[in-house]
Protein backbone atom coordinates (compact mmCIF):
# COMPACT_ATOMS: atom_id res chain seq x y z
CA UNK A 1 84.00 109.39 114.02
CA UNK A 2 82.67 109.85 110.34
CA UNK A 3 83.22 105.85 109.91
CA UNK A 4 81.70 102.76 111.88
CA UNK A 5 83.70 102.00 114.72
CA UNK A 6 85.03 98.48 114.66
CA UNK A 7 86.12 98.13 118.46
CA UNK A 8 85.04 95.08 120.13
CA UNK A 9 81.88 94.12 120.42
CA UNK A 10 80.79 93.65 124.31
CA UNK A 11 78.92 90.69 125.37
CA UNK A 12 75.60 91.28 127.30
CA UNK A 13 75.31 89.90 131.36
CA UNK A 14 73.06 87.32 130.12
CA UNK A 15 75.23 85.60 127.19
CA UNK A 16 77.69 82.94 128.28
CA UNK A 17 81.00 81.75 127.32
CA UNK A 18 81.98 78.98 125.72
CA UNK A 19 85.26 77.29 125.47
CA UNK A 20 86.78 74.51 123.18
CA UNK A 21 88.17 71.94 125.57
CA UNK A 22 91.57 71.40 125.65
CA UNK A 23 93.43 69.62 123.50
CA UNK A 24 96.86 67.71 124.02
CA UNK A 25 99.41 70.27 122.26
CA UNK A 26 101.11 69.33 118.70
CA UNK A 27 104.17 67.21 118.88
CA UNK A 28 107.21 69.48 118.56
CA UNK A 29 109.61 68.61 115.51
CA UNK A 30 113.31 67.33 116.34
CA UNK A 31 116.57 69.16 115.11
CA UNK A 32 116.36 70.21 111.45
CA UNK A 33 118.64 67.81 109.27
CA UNK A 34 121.86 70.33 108.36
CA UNK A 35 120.43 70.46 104.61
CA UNK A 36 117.43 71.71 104.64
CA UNK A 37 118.74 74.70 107.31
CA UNK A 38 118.48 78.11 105.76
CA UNK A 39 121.76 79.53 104.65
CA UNK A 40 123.50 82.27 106.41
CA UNK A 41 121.96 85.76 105.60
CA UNK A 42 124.80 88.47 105.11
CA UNK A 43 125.27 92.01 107.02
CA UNK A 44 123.47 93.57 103.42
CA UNK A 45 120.98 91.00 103.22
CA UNK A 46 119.76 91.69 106.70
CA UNK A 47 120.48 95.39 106.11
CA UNK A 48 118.42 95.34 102.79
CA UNK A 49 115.64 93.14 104.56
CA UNK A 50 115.00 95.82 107.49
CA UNK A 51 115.30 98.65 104.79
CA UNK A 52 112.61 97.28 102.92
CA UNK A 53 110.24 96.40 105.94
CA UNK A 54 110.51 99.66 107.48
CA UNK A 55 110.24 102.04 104.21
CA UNK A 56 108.24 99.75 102.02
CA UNK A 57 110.36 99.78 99.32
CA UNK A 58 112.28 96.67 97.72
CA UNK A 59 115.05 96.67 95.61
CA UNK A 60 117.06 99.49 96.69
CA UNK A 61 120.05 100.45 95.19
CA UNK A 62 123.40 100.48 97.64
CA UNK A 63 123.40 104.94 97.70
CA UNK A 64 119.94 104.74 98.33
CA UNK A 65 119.06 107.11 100.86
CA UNK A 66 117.31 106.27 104.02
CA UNK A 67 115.78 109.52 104.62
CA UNK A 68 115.24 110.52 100.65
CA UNK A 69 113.17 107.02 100.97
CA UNK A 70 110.29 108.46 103.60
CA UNK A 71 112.57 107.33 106.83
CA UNK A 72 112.62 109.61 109.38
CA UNK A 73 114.33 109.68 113.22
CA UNK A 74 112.17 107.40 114.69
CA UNK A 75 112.60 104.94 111.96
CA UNK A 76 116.38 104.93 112.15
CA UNK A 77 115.80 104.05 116.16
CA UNK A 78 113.32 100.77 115.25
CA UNK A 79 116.06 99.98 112.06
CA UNK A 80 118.87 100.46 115.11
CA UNK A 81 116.97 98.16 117.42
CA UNK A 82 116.13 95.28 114.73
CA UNK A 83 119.32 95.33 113.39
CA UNK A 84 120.48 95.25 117.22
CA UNK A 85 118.45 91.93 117.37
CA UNK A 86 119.46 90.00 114.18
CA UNK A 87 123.16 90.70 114.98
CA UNK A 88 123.47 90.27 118.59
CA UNK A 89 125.49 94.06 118.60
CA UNK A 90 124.90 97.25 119.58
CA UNK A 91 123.81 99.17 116.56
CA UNK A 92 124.74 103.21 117.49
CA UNK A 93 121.34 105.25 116.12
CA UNK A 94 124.30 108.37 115.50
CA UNK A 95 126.18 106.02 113.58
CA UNK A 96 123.30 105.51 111.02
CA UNK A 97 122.27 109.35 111.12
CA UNK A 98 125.52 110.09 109.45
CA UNK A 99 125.95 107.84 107.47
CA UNK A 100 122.21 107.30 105.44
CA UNK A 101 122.64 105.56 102.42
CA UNK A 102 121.78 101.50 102.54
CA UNK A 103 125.67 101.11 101.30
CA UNK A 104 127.04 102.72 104.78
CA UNK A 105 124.51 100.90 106.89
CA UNK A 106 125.57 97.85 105.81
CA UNK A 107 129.12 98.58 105.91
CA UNK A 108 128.41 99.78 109.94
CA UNK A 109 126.31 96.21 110.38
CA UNK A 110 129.77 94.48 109.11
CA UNK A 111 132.38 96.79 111.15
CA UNK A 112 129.73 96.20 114.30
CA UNK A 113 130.15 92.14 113.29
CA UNK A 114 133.92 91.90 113.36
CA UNK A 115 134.51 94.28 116.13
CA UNK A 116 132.16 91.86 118.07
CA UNK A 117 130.59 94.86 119.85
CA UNK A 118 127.87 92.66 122.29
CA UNK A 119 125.29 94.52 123.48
């Protein structure tokens, strides 16, 4: 390549490995007292969130278009599947084809909620 590569460097035969030695593992935390818990993020909010992680663009407006924003096919599968994961439903990829703008995905994320769809 015209650049340095910037793989891995490989260790000769001769060289040897060292290791840390173990170490007794952190003491895990107990429940969270109720007030300092994070409030409830909304159908938009996650919406908006996965919008902006996947495009790179905050502060979209609600007839923002997905595709008109850079997104593509195979972005609209990864913002099915994430959006699959933070709601615990089955997000339909054809559902969010035809209907593009951040406003209609996040209308689909709340039908998808109330119908209870599991996945």
């Amino acid at each position: 390549p015209g650049y340095p590569f910037a793989g891995p460097r490989l260790l000769s035969p001769a060289a040897t490995v060292r290791t840390a030695p173990p170490t007794a593992p952190a003491p895990t935390p107990g429940p969270a007292p109720e007030a300092d818990a994070a409030p409830a993020r909304t159908p938009g909010d996650l919406v908006a969130a996965r919008w902006t992680e996947l495009l790179g663009r905050p502060g979209l407006a609600p007839d923002a278009d997905f595709f008109d924003l850079g997104g593509d096919s195979l972005l609209v599968v990864r913002l099915a599947h994430r959006l699959g994961e933070d709601l615990g439903v089955r997000v339909p990829v054809r559902s969010l084809l035809t209907g593009p703008t951040l406003a209609e995905h996040t209308a689909l994320a709340a039908s998808l909620l109330l119908a209870g769809d599991p996945r």
